[in-house]
C-alpha atoms as a PDB file:
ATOM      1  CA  UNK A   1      86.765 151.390  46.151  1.00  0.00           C
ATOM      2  CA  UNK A   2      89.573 152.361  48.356  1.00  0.00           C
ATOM      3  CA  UNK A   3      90.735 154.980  45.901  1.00  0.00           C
ATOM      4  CA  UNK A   4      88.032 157.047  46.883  1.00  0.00           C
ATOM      5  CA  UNK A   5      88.025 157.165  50.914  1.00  0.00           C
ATOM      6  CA  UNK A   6      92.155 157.377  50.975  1.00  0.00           C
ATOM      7  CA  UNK A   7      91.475 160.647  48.822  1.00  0.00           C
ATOM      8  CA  UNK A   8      88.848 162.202  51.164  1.00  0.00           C
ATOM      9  CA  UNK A   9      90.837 161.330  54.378  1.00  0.00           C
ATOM     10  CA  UNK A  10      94.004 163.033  52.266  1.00  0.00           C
ATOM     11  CA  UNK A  11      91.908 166.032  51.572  1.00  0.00           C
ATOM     12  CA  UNK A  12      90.690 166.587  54.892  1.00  0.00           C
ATOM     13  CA  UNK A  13      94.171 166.518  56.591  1.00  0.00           C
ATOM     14  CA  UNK A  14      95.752 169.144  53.558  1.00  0.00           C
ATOM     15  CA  UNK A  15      92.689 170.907  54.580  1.00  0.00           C
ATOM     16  CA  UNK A  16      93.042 171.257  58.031  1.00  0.00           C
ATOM     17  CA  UNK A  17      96.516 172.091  57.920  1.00  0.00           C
ATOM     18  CA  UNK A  18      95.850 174.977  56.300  1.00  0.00           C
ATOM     19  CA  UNK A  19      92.819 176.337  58.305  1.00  0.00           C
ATOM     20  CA  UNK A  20      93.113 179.436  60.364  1.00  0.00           C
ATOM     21  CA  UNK A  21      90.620 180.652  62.829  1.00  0.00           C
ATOM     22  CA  UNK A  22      87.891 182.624  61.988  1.00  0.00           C
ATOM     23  CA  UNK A  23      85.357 184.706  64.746  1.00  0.00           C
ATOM     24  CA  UNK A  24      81.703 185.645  63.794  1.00  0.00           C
ATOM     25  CA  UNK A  25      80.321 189.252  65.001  1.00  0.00           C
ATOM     26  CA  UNK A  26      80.090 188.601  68.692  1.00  0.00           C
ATOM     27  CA  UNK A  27      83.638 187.335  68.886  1.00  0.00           C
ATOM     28  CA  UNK A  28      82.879 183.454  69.243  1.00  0.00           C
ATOM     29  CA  UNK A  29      85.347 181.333  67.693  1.00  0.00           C
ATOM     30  CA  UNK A  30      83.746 179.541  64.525  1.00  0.00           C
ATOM     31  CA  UNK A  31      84.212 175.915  63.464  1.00  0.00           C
ATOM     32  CA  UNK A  32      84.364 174.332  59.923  1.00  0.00           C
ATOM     33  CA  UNK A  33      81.968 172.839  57.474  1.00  0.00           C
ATOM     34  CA  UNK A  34      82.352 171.058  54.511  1.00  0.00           C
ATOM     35  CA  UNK A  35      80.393 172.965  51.307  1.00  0.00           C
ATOM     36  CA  UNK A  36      79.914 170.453  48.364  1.00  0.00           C
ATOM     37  CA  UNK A  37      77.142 169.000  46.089  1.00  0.00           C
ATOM     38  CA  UNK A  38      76.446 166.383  43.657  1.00  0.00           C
ATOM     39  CA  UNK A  39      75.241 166.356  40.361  1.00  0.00           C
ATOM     40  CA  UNK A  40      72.083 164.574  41.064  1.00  0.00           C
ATOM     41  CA  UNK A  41      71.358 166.930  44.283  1.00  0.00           C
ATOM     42  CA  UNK A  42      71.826 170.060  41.907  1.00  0.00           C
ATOM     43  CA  UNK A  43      69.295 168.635  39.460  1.00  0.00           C
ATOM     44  CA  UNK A  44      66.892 168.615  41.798  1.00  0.00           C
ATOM     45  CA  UNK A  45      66.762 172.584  42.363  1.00  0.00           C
ATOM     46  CA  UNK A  46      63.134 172.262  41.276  1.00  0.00           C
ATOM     47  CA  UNK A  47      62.556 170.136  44.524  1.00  0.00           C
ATOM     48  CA  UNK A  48      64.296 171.916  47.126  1.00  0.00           C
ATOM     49  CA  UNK A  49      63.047 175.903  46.299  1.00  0.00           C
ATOM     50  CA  UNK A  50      59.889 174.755  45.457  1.00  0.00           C
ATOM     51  CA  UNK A  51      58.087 177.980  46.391  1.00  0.00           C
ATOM     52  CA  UNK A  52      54.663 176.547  45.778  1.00  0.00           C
ATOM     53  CA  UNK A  53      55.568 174.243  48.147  1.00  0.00           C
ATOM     54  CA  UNK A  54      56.750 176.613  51.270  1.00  0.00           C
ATOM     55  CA  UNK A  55      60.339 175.859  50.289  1.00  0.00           C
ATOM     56  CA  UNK A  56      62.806 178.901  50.318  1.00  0.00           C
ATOM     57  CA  UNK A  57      66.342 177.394  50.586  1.00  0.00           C
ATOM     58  CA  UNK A  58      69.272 179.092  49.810  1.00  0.00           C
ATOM     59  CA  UNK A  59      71.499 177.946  47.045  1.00  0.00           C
ATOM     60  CA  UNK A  60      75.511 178.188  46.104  1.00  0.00           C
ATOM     61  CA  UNK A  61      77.980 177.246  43.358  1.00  0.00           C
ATOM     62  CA  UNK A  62      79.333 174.013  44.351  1.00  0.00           C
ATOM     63  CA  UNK A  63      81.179 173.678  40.347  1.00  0.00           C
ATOM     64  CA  UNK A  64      84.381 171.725  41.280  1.00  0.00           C
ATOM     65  CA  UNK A  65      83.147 169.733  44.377  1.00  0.00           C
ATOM     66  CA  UNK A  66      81.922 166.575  44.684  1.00  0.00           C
ATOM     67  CA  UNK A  67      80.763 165.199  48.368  1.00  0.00           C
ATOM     68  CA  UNK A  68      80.547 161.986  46.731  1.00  0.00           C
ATOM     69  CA  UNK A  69      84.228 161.741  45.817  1.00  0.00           C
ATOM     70  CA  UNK A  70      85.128 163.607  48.657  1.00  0.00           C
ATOM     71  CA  UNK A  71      86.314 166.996  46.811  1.00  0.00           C
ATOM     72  CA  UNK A  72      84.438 169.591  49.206  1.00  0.00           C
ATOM     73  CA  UNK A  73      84.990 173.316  50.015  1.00  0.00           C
ATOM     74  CA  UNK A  74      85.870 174.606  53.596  1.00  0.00           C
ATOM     75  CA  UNK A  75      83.948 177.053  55.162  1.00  0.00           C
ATOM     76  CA  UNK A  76      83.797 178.504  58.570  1.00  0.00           C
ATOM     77  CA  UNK A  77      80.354 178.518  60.436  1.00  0.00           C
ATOM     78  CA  UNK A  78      79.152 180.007  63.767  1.00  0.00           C
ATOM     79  CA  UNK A  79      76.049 177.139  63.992  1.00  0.00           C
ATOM     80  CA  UNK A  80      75.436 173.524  62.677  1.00  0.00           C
ATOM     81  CA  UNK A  81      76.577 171.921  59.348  1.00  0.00           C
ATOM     82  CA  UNK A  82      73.930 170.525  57.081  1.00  0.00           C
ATOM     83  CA  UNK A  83      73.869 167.702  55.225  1.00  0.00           C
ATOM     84  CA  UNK A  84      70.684 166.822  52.593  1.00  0.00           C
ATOM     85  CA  UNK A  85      70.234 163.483  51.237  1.00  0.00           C
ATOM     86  CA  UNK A  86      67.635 163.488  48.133  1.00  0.00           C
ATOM     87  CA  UNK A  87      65.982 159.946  47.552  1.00  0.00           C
ATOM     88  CA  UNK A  88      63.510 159.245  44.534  1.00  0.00           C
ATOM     89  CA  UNK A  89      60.431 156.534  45.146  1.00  0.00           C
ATOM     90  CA  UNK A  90      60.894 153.833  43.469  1.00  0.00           C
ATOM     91  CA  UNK A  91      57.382 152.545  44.433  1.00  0.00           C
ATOM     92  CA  UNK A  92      56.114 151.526  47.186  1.00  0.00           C
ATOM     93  CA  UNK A  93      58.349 151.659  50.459  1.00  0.00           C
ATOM     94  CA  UNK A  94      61.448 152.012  48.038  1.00  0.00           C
ATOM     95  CA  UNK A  95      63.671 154.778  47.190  1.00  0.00           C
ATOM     96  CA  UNK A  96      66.719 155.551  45.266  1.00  0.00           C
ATOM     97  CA  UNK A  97      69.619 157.273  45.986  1.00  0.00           C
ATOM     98  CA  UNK A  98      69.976 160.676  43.764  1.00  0.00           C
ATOM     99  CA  UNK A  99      72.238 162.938  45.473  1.00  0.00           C
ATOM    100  CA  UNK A 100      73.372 165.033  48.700  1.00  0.00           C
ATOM    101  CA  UNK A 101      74.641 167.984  49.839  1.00  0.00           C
ATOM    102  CA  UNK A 102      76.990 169.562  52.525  1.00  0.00           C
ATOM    103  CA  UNK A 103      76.841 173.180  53.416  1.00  0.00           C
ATOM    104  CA  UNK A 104      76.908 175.191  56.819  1.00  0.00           C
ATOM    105  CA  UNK A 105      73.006 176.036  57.929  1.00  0.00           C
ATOM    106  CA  UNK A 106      73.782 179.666  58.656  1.00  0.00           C
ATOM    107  CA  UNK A 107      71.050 181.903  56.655  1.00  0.00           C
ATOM    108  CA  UNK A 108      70.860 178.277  54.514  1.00  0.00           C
ATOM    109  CA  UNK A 109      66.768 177.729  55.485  1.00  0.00           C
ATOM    110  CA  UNK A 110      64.469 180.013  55.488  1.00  0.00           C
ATOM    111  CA  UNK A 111      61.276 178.023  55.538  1.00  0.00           C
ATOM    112  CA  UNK A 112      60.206 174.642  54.623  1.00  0.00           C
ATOM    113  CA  UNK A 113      57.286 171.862  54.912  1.00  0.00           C
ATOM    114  CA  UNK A 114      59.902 169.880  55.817  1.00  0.00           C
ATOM    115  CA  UNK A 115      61.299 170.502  59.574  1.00  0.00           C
ATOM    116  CA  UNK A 116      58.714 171.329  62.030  1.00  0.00           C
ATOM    117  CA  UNK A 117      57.909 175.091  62.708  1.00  0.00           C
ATOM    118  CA  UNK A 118      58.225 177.308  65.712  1.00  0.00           C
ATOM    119  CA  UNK A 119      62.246 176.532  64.851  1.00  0.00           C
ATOM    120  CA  UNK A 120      64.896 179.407  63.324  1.00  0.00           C
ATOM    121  CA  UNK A 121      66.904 177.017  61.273  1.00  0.00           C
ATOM    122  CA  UNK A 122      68.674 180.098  60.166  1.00  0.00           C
ATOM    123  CA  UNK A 123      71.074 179.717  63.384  1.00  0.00           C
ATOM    124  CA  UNK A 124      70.474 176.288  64.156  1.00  0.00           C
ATOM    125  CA  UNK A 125      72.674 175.483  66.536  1.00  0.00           C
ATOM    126  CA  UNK A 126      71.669 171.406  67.394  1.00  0.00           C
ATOM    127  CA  UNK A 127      72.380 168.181  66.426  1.00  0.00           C
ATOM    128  CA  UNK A 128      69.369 166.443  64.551  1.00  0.00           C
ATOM    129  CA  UNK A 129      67.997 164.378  61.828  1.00  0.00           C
ATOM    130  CA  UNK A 130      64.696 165.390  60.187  1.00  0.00           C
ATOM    131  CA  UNK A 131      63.115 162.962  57.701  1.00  0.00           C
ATOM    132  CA  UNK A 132      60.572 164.330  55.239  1.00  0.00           C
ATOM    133  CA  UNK A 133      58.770 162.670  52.277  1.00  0.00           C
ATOM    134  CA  UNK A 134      57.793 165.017  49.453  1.00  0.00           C
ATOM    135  CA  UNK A 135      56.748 165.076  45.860  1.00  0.00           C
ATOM    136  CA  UNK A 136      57.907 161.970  45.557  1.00  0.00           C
ATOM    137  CA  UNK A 137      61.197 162.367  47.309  1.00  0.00           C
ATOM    138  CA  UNK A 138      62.469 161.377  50.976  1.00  0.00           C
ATOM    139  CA  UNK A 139      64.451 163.937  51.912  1.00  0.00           C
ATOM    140  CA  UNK A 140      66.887 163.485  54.905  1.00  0.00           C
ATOM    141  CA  UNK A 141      67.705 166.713  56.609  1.00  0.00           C
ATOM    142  CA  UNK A 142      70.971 166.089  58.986  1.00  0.00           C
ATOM    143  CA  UNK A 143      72.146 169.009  61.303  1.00  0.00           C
ATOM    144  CA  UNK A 144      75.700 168.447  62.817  1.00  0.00           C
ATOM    145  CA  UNK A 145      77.240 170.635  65.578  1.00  0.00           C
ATOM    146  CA  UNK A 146      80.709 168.997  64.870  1.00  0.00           C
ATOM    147  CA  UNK A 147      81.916 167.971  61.254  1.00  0.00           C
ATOM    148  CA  UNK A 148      84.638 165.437  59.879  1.00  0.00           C
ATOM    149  CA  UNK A 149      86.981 168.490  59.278  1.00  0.00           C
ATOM    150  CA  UNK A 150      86.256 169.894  63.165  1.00  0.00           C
ATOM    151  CA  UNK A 151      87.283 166.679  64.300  1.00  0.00           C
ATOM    152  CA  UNK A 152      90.442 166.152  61.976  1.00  0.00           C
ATOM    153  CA  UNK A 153      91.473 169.833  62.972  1.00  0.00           C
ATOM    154  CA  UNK A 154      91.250 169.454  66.064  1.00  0.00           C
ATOM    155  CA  UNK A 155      93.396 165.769  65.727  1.00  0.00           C
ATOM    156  CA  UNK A 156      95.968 167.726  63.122  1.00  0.00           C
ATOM    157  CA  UNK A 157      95.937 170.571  66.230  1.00  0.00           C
ATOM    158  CA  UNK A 158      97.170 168.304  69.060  1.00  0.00           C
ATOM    159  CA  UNK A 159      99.747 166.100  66.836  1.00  0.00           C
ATOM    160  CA  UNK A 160     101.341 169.980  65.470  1.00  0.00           C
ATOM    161  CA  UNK A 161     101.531 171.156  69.065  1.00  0.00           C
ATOM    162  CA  UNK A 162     103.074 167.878  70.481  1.00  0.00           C
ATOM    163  CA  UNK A 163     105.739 167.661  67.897  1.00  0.00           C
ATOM    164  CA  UNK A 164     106.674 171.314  68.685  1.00  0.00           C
ATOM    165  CA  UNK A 165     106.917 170.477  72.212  1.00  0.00           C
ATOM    166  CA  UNK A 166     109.214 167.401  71.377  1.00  0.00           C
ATOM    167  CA  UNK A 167     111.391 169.491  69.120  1.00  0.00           C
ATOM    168  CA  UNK A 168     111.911 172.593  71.556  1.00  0.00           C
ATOM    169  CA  UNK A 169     113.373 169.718  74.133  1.00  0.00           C
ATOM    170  CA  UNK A 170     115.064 168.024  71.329  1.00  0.00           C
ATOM    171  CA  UNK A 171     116.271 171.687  70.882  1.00  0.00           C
ATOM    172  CA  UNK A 172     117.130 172.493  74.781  1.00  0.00           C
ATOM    173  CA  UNK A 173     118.872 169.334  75.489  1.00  0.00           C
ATOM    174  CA  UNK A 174     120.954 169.872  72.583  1.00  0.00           C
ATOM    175  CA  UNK A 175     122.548 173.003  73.573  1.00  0.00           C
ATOM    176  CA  UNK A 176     122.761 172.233  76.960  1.00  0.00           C
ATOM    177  CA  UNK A 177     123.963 168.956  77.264  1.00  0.00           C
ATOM    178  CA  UNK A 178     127.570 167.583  76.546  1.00  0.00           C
ATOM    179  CA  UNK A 179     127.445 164.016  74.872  1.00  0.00           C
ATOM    180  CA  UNK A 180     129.722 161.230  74.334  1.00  0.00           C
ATOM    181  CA  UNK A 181     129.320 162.340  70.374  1.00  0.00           C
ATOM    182  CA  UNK A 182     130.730 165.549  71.407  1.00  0.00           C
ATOM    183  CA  UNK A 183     133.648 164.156  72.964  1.00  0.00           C
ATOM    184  CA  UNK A 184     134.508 161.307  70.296  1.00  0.00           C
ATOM    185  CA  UNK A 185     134.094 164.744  67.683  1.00  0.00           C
ATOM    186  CA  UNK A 186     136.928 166.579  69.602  1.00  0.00           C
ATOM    187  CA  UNK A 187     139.077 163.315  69.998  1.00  0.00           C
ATOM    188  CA  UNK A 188     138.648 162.945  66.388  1.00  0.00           C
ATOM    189  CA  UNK A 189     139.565 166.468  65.214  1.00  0.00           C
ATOM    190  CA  UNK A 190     142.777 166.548  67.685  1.00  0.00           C
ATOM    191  CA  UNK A 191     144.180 162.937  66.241  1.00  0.00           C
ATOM    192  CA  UNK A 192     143.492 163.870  62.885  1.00  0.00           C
ATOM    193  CA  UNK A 193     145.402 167.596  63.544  1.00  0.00           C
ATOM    194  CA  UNK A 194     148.299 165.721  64.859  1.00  0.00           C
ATOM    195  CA  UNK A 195     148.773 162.768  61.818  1.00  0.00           C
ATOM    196  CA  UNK A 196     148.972 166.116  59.388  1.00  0.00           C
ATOM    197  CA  UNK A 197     151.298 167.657  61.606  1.00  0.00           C
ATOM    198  CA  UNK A 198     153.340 164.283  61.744  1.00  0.00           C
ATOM    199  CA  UNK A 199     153.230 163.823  57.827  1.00  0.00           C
ATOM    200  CA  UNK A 200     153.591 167.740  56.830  1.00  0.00           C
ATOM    201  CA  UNK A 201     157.137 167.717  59.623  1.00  0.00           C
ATOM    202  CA  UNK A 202     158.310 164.107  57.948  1.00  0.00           C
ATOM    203  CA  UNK A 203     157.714 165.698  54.407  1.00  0.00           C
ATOM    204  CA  UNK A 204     159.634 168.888  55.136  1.00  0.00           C
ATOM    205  CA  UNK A 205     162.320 166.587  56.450  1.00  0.00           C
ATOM    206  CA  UNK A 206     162.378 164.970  53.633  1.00  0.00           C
ATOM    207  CA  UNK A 207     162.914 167.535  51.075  1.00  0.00           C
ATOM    208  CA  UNK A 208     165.574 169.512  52.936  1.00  0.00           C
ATOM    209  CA  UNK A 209     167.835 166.568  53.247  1.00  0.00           C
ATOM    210  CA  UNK A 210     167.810 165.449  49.676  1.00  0.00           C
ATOM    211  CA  UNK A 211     168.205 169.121  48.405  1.00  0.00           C
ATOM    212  CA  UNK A 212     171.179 169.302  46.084  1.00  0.00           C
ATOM    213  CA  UNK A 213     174.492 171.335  46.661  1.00  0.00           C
ATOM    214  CA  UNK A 214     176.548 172.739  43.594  1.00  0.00           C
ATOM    215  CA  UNK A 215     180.531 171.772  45.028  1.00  0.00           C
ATOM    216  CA  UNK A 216     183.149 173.925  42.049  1.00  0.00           C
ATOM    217  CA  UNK A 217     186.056 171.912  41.551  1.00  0.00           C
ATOM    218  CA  UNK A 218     189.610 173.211  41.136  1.00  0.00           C
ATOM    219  CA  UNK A 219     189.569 172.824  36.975  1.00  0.00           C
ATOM    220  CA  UNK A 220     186.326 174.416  36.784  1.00  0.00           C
ATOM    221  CA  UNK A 221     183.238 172.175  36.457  1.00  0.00           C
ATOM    222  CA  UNK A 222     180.500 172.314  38.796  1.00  0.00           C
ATOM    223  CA  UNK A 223     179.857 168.991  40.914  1.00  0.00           C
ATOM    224  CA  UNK A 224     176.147 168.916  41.982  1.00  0.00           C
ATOM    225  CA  UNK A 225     175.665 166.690  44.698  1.00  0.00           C
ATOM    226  CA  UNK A 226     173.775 165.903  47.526  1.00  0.00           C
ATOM    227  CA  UNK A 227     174.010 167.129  51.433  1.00  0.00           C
ATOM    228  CA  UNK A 228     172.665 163.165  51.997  1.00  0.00           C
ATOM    229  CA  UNK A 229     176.056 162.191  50.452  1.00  0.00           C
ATOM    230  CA  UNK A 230     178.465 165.036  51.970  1.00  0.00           C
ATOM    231  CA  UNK A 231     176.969 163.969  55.795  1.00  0.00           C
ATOM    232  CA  UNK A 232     177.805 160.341  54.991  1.00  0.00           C
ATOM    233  CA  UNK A 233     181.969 161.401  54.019  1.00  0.00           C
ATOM    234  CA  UNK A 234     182.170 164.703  55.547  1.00  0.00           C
ATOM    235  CA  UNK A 235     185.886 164.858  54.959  1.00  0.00           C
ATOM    236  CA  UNK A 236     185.869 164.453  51.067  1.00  0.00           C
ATOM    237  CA  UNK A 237     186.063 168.152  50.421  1.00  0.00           C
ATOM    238  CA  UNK A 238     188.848 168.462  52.515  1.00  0.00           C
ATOM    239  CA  UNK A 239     190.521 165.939  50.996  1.00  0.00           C
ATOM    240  CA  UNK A 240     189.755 167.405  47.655  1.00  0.00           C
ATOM    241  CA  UNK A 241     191.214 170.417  48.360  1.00  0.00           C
ATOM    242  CA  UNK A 242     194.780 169.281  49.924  1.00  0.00           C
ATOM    243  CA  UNK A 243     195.118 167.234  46.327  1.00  0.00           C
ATOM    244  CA  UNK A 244     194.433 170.302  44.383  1.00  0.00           C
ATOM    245  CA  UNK A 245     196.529 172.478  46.191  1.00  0.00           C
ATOM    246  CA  UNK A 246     199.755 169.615  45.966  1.00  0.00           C
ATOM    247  CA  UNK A 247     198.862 170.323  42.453  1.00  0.00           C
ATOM    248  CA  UNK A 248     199.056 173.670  42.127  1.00  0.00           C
ATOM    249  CA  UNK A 249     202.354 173.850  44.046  1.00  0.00           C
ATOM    250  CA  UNK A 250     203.789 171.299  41.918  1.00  0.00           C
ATOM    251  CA  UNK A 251     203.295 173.752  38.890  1.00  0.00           C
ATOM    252  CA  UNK A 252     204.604 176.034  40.308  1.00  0.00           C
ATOM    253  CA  UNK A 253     207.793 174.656  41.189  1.00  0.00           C
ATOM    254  CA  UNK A 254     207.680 172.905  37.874  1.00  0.00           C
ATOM    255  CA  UNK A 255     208.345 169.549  39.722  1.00  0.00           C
ATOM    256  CA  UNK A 256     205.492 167.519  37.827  1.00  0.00           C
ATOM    257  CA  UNK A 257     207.273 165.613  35.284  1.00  0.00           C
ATOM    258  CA  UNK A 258     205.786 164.818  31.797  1.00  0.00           C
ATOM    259  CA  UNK A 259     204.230 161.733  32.777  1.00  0.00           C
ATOM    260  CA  UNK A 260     202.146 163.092  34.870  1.00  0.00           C
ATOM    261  CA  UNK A 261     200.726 165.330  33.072  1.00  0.00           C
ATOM    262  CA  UNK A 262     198.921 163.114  30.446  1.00  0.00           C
ATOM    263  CA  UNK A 263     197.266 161.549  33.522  1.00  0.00           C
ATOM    264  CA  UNK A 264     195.833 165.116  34.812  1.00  0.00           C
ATOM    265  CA  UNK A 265     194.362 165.893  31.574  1.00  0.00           C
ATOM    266  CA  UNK A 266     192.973 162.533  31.555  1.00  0.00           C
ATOM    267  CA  UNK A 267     191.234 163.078  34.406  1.00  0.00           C
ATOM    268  CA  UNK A 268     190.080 166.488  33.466  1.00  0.00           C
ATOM    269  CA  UNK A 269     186.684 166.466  31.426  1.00  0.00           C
ATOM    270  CA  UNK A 270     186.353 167.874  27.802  1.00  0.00           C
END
């Protein structure tokens, strides 16, 4: 039961989104009318362009609607929307629902036993309620200046132009104003700028103090070691080099006795 009311009320607000304005000949602005018919209303063709009768009605393919489920057509109108409800006699004062139908009235009646003459219903432009009894039938004849989708058009209308309004200020005060969001962003970007800074400068550091220095001793061998170690005993070099040159001059005056020398090879690597 509620399946079938949630779909029509769905329907008609797809619909109207959609809808763009149409204009008959003389340039009025024409509303919206919902074209649909059941089974049972189409079964009774018979009944409503019964010629014999005085009945001309006009007719359309309403395949894929159904006003009772609330699939319809849209279709734009310059006068009132129609709406025929069939009912079969039961007997007596009783009738039975057999079907309806929803269609705009423009060129829709030409003439029938049903509405009281003297009246174009061609370009009716009223709303009004006509009851007829017929062949067996009650037939309900309901003329509408204003349908369900009018009103939900004009309600889908008003909610689309207020939400434009509210985002064009949205939109205004954005790019004018300077919040407290703004601020805490730049705050945020200028700490986070300075803690790389602060790490990148401490790495850097870092690396150039622990790089490695290749020292050549006197007999030859390379002594790799660190600038860390050389600024802690910046005199060892020196040092070094006064030993090396006693050495030398020792050779060379041949003063360095035998015992000695054992110990300097010693000390030399293989």
């Amino acid at each position: 039961m509620f399946f079938k009311p949630a779909l029509l009320v769905t329907a008609i607000l797809a619909t109207a989104l959609a809808l763009e304005e149409h204009y008959d000949r003389e340039g009025n602005k024409m509303h919206y009318c919902p074209s649909c018919a059941t089974k049972g209303y189409v079964l009774k063709r018979w009944l409503m362009q019964h010629s014999e009768s005085g009945q001309s009605m006009g007719w359309f393919d309403w395949r894929g609607s159904n006003c009772e489920e609330g699939v319809v057509f849209v279709v734009p109108c310059s006068n009132a929307c129609l709406t025929v409800t069939v009912e079969k006699q039961k007997g007596g004062t009783e009738y039975e629902y057999v079907g309806s139908m929803q269609e705009c009235s423009d060129q829709m009646i030409h003439g029938s036993p049903d509405l009281p003459g003297g009246t174009d219903y061609k370009a009716y432009n009223k709303s009004k309620v006509f009851v007829a009894k017929r062949m067996g039938h009650r037939i309900t004849y309901n003329f509408t200046r204003q349908s369900y989708i009018d009103i939900h058009s004009s309600m889908t209308y008003d909610i689309k132009d207020h939400e434009v309004v509210v985002l064009t200020e949205r939109k205004i005060r954005k790019l004018s104003a300077w919040t407290y969001r703004d601020w805490l962003m730049v705050a945020s970007l200028v700490i986070m700028g300075c803690l790389i800074s602060c790490c990148c400068r401490a790495l850097f550091c870092q690396v150039k103090a622990s790089k490695p220095s290749v020292i050549r001793r006197a007999d030859g061998v390379e002594d790799i070691r660190c600038e860390v170690l050389t600024e802690q005993n910046p005199t060892a070099p020196e040092e070094e080099k006064e030993v090396e040159q006693v050495m030398e001059k020792k050779k060379e005056d041949g003063e360095m006795d035998i015992a000695e020398e054992p110990v300097a090879k010693e000390d030399s690597p293989v």
